[in-house]
Protein backbone atom coordinates (compact mmCIF):
# COMPACT_ATOMS: atom_id res chain seq x y z
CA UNK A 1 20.60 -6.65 -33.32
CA UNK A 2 22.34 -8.99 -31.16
CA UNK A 3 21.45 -9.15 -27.23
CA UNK A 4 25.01 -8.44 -25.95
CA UNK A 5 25.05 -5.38 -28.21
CA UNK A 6 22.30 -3.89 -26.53
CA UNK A 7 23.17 -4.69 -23.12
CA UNK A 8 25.80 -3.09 -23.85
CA UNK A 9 24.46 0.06 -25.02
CA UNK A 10 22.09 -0.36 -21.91
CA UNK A 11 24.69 -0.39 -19.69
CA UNK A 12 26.28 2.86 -21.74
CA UNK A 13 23.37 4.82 -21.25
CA UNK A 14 23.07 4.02 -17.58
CA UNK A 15 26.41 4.80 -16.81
CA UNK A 16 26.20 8.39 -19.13
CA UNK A 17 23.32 8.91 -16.68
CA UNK A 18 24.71 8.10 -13.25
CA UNK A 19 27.76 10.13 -14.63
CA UNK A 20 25.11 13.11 -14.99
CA UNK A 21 23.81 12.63 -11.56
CA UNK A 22 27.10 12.88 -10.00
CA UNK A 23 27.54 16.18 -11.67
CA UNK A 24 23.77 17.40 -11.30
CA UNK A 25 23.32 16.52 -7.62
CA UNK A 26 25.39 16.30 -4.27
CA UNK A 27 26.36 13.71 -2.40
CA UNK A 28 24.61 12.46 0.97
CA UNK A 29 26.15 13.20 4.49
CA UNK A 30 25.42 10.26 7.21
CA UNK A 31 26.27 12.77 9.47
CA UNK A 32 23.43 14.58 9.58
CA UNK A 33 21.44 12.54 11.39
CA UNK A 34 19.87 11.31 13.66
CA UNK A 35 18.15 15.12 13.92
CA UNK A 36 16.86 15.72 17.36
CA UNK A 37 13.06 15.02 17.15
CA UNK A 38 12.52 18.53 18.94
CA UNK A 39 14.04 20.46 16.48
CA UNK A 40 12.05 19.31 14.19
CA UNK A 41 9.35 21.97 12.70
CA UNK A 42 8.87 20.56 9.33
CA UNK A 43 8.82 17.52 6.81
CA UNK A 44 7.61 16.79 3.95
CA UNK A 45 6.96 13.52 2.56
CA UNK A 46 6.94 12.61 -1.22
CA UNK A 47 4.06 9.74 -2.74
CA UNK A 48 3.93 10.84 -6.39
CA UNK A 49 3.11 7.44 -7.53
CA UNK A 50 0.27 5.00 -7.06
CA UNK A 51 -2.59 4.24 -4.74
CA UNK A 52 -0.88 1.39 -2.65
CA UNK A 53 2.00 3.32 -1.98
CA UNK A 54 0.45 6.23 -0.39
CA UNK A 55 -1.80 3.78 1.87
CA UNK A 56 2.01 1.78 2.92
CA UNK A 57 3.10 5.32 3.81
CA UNK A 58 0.10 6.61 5.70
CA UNK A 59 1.07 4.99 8.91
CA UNK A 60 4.43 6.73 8.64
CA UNK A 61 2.72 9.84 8.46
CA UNK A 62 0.38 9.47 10.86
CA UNK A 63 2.98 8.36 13.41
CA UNK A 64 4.96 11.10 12.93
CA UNK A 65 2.34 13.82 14.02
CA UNK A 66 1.58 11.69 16.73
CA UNK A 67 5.49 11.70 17.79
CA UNK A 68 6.24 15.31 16.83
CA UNK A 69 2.73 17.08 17.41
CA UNK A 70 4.77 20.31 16.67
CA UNK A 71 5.91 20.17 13.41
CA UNK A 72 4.49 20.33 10.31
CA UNK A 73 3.66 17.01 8.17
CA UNK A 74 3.07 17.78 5.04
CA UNK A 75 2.74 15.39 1.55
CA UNK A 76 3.31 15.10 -2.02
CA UNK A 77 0.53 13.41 -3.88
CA UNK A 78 -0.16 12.32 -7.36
CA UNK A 79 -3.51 12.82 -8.65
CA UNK A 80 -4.12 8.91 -8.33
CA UNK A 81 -3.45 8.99 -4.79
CA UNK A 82 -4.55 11.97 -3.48
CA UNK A 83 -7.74 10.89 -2.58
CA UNK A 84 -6.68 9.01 0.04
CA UNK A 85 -4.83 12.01 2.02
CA UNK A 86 -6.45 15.38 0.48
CA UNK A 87 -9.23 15.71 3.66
CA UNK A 88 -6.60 13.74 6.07
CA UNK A 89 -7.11 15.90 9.31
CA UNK A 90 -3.74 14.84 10.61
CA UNK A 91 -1.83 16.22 7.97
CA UNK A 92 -1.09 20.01 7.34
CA UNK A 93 -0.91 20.15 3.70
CA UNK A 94 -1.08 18.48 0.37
CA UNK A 95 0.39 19.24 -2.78
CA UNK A 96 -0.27 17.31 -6.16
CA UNK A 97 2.78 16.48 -8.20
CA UNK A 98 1.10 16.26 -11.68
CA UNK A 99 4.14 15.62 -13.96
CA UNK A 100 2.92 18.94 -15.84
CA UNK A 101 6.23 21.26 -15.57
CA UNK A 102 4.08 24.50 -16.00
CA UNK A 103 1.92 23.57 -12.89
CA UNK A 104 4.87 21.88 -11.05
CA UNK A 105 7.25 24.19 -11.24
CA UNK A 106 5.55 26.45 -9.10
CA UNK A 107 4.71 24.35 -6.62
CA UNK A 108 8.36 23.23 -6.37
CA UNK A 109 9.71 26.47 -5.56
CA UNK A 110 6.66 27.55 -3.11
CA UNK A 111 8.12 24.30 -1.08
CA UNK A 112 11.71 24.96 -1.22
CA UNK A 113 10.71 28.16 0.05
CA UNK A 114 9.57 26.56 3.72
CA UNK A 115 12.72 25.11 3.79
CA UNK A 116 11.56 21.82 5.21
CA UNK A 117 13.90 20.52 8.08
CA UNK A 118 13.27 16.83 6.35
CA UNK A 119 12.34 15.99 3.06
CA UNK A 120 11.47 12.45 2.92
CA UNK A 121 11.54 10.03 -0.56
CA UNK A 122 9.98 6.19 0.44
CA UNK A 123 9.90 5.38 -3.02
CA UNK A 124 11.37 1.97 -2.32
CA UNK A 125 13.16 2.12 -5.56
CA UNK A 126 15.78 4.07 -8.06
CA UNK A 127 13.18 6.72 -8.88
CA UNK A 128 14.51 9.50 -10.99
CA UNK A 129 11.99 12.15 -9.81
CA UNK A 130 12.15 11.56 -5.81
CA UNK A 131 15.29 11.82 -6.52
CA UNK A 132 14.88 15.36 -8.20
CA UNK A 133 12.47 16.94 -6.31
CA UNK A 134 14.43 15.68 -2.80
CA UNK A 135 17.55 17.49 -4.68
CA UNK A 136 15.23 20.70 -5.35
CA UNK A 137 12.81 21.21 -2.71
CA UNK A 138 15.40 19.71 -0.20
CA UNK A 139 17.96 22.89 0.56
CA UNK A 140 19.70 22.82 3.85
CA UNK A 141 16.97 20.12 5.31
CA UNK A 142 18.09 16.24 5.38
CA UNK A 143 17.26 14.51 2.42
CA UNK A 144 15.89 10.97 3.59
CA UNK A 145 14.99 8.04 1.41
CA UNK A 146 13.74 4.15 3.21
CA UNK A 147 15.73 2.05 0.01
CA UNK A 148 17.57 2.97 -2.77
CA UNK A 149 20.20 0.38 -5.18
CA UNK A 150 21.94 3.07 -7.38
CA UNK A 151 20.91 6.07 -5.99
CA UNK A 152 21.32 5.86 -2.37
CA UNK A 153 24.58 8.04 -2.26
CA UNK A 154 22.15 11.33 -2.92
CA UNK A 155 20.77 11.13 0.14
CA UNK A 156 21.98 11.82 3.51
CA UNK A 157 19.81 8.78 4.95
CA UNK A 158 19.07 5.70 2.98
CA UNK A 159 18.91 2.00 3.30
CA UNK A 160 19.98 -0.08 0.15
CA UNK A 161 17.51 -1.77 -1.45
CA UNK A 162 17.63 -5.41 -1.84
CA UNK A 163 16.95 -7.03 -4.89
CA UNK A 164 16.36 -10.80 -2.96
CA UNK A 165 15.00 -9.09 0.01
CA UNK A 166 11.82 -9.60 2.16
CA UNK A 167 11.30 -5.82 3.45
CA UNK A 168 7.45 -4.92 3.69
CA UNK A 169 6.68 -1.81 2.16
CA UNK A 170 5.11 -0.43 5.58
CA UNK A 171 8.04 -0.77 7.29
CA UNK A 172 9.94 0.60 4.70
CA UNK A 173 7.74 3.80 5.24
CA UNK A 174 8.55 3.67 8.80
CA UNK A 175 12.52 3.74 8.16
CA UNK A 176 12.31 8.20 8.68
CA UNK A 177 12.48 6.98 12.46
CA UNK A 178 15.79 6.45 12.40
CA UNK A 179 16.53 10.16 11.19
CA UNK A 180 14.80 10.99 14.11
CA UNK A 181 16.79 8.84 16.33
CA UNK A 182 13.84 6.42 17.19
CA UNK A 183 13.57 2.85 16.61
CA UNK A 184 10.95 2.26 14.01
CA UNK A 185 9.97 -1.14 15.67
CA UNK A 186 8.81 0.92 18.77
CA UNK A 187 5.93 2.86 16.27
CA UNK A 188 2.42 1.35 16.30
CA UNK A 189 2.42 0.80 11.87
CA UNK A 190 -1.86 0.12 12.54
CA UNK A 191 -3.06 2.84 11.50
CA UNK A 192 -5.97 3.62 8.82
CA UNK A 193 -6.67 6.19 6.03
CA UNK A 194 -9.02 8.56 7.05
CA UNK A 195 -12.66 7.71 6.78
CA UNK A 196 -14.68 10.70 6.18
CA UNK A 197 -17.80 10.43 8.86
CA UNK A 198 -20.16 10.11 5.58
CA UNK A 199 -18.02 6.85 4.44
CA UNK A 200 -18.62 5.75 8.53
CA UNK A 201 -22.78 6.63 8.30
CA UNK A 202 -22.53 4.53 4.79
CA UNK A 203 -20.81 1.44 5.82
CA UNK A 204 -22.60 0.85 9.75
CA UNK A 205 -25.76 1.09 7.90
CA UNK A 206 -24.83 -1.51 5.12
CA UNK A 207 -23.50 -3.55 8.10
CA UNK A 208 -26.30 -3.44 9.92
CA UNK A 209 -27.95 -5.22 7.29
CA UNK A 210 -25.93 -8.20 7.26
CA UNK A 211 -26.35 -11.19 9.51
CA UNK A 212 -24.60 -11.15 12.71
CA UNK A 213 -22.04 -13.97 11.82
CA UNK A 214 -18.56 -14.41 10.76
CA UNK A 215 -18.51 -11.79 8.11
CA UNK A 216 -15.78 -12.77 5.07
CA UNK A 217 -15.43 -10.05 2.76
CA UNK A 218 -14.16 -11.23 -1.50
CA UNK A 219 -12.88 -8.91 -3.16
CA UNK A 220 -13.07 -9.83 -6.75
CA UNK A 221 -11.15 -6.74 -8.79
CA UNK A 222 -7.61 -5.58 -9.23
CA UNK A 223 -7.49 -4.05 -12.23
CA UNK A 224 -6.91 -6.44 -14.92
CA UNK A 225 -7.91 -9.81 -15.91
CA UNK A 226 -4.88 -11.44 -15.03
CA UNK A 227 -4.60 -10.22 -12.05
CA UNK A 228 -7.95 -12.06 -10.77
CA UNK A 229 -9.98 -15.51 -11.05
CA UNK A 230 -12.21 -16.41 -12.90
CA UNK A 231 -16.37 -16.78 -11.65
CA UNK A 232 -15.83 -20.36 -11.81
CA UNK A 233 -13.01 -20.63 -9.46
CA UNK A 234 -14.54 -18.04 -6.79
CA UNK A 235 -17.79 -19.98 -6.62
CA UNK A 236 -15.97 -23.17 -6.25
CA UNK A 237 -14.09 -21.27 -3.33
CA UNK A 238 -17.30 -20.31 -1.99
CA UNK A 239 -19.02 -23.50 -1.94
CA UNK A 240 -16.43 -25.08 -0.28
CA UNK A 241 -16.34 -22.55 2.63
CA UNK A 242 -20.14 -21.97 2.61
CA UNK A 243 -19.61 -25.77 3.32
CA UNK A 244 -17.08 -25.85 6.05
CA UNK A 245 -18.08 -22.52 7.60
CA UNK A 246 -21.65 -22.85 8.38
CA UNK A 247 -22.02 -19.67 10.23
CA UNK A 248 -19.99 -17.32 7.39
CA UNK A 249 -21.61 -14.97 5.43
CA UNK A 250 -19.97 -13.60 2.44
CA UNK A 251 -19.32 -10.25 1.41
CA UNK A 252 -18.33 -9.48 -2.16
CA UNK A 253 -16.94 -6.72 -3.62
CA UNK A 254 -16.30 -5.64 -6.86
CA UNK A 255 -15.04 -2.21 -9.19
CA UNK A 256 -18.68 -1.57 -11.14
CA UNK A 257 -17.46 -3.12 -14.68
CA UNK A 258 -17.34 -6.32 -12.88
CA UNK A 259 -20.58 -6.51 -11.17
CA UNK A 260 -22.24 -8.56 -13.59
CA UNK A 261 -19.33 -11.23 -13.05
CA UNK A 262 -20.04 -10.92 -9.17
CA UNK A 263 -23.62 -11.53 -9.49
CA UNK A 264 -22.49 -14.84 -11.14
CA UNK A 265 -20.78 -15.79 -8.39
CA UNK A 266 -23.17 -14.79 -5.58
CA UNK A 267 -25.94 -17.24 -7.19
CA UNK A 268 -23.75 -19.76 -6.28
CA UNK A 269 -24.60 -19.72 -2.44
CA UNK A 270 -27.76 -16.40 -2.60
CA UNK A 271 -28.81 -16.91 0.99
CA UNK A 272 -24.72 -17.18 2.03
CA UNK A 273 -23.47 -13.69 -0.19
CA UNK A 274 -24.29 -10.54 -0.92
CA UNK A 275 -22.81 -7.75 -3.07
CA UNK A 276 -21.86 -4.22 -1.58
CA UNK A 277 -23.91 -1.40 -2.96
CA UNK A 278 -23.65 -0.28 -6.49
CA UNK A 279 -22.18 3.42 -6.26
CA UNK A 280 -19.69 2.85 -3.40
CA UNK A 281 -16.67 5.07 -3.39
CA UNK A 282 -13.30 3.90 -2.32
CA UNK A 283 -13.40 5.35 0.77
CA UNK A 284 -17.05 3.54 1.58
CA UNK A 285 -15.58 0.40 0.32
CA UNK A 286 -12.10 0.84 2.86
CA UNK A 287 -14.74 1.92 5.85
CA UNK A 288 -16.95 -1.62 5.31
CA UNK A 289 -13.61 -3.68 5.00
CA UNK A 290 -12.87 -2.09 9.05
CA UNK A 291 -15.90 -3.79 9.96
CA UNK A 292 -15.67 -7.42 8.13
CA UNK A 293 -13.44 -10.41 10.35
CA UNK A 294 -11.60 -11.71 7.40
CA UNK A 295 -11.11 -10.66 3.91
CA UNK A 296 -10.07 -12.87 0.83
CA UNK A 297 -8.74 -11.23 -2.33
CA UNK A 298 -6.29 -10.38 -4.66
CA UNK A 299 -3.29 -8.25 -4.33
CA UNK A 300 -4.54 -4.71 -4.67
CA UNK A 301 -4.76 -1.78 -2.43
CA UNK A 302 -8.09 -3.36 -0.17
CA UNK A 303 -5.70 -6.07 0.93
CA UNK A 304 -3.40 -3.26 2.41
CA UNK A 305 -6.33 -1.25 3.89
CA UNK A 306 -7.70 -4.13 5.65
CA UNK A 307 -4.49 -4.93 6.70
CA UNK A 308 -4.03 -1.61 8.56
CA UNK A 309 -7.61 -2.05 10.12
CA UNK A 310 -5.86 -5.07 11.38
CA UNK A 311 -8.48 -7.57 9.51
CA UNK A 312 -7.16 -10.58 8.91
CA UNK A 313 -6.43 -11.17 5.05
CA UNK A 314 -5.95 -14.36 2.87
CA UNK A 315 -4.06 -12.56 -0.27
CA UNK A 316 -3.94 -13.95 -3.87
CA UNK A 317 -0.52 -13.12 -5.87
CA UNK A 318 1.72 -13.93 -9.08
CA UNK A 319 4.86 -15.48 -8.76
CA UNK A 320 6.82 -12.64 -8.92
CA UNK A 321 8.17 -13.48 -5.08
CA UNK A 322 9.80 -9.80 -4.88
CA UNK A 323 6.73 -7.98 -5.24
CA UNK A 324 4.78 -10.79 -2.88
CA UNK A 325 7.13 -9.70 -0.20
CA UNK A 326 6.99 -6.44 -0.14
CA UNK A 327 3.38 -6.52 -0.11
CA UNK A 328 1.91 -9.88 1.35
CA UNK A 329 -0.56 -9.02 4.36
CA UNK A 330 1.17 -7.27 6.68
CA UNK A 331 2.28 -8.85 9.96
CA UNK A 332 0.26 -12.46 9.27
CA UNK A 333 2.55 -15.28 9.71
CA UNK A 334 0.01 -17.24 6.58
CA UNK A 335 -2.46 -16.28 4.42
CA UNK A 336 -1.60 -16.32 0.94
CA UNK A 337 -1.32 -18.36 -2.15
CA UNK A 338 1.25 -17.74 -4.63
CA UNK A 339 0.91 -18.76 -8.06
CA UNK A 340 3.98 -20.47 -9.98
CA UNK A 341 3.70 -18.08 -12.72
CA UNK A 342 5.52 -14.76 -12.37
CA UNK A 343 3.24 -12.10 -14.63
CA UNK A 344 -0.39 -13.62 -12.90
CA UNK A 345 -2.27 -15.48 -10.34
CA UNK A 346 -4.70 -17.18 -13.45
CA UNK A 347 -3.69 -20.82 -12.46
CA UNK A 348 -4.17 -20.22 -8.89
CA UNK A 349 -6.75 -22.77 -7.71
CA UNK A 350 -9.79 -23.02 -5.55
CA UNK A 351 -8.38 -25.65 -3.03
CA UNK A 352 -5.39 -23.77 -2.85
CA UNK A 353 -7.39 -20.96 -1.39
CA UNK A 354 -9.79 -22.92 0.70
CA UNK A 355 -6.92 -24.96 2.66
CA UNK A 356 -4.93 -21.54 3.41
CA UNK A 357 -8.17 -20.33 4.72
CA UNK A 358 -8.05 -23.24 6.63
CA UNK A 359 -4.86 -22.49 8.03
CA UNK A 360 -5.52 -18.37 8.32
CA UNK A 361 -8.85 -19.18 10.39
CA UNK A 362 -7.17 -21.40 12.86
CA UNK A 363 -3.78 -18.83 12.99
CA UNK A 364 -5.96 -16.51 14.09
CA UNK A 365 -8.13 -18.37 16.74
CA UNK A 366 -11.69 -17.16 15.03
CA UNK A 367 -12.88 -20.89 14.62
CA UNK A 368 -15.36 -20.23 17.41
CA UNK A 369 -16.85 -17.38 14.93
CA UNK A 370 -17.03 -19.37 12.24
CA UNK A 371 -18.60 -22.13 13.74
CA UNK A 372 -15.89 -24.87 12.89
């Protein structure tokens, strides 16, 4: 079949679609906010999705207890992300959006019944079911969402989305200040998942083991092969800044299908590396990246953690440049490498990395630490 003819169709269905959703669901009103913070008893935040996007929306949450101690906070999880939030101490509830009608359902109309004052979608994109359960848990409470192309109009606050932007996802999440009337720029965005105190115990005592030097952290996994180097190319990184950095020691961490690749790489430079403990859970892994000073790796959710712990991070990403911006290390003016190929990072090379670590050590005035 011809392309045009199925554009065409595409653009068919889309419109029999939007056509629904201008039948199914109500139109936004602007002027219902800015809502007066102290009115405020209630909102509810929706992060059905993945792992990243929970941690880019933490800080939101955990400013907005801080701002409105009185009010509920309360979050939609899925049951990749929940992890991250289901022992969170600052938050009053979680609920797990499984995609399971039969188990959904119910928890759908046990929400609508609080009759949130806010519900808030930061889903930076046109997602069909924030969109949905905004529209059914949402009643007479303000239906927010950060950035939206096509769907926008359903909400009451929204900011459009832009295709050739260079928003950051974590301030995206911090866009529900303005239904509040604050300035989001005003909010302090560092601040971490919780660490459970048995994460804390794991990682000071793994610390403690290490040499007290300039402690560089590798992460070597993010989920798929193309989304990662090969041994070769992280030992040649290595040696180089083993090399140049005479007083680094090098941390490397890996997901536990890939530790035989990282003991390939630490026998590059043994007395310069070591790998984390087998066993680790994520929330071990995020608690040792608060106590590294730098942090090299691919883009993947310990880049955003580290990021929040305010360790400095040299990021590895494809070339697709919309995803790299809304997701490069947060609030560093360098420290990444971009490969020329938009679907991976695979032709990314090692003196690529070592002379933007060049530049990230001296942006961030820790040559003394390193010893350069």
């Amino acid at each position: 079949m011809p392309d045009s003819v199925v554009k065409k169709g595409e653009k068919g269905f889309k419109r029999l679609v939007q056509a629904g959703f201008r039948l199914a669901f109500s139109k936004g009103d602007p002027s219902r906010y800015p809502v007066d913070p102290e009115s405020v008893k209630s909102i509810l935040v929706l992060r059905p999705d993945k792992l990243g996007d929970m941690i880019a929306t933490i800080p939101a949450m955990h400013a907005l207890k801080e701002r409105l101690p009185h009010a509920r906070v309360e979050v939609i999880a899925s049951p990749r992300n929940k992890m991250l939030v289901q022992d969170d101490p600052v938050l009053d509830a979680v609920h797990i959006y499984t995609k399971n009608i039969f188990r959904d359902l119910p928890m759908i109309n046990r929400l609508k019944r609080q009759r949130f004052d806010i519900v808030y979608d930061p889903i930076c994109h046109d997602s069909v079911t924030g969109l949905i359960l905004t529209e059914m848990i949402a009643g007479k409470g303000v239906r927010a969402a950060s950035r939206k192309l096509e769907l926008h109009r359903y909400y009451d606050y929204c900011v459009n989305y832009e295709p050739e932007g260079h928003d950051h996802s974590f301030e995206n999440a911090m866009l529900v200040f303005n239904v509040l009337g604050i300035d989001p720029s005003t909010i302090d965005p560092f601040k971490p998942p919780h660490i459970p105190p048995q994460s804390r115990e794991k990682a000071e005592s793994f610390l403690k083991t290490l040499p007290e030097t300039f402690k560089v952290g590798v992460n070597i996994s993010a989920g798929s092969a193309s989304r990662t180097l090969s041994a070769e190319k992280y030992r040649a990184v290595l040696d180089t800044a083993c090399s140049e950095y005479p007083t680094a020691y090098f941390v490397i961490s890996c997901t536990p299908d890939e530790r035989e690749k990282a003991e390939r790489i630490r026998a590059a430079q043994p007395d310069r590396c070591c790998l984390v403990p087998a066993g680790l859970s994520f929330h071990d892994v995020c608690a040792i990246l608060g106590g590294l000073d730098l942090l090299i790796s691919p883009d993947t959710s310990l880049v955003h953690v580290a990021r929040l712990f305010q360790v400095p991070v040299l990021g590895l990403f494809s070339g697709h440049k919309r995803n790299f911006y809304f997701w490069r290390p947060f609030r560093q003016d360098c420290g990444w490498v971009v490969s020329d190929d938009f679907d991976h990072l695979l032709n990314i090379e090692p003196a690529q990395i070592t002379d933007e670590l060049r530049r990230l050590v001296n942006s961030n005035d820790v040559s003394r630490k390193v010893g350069s």
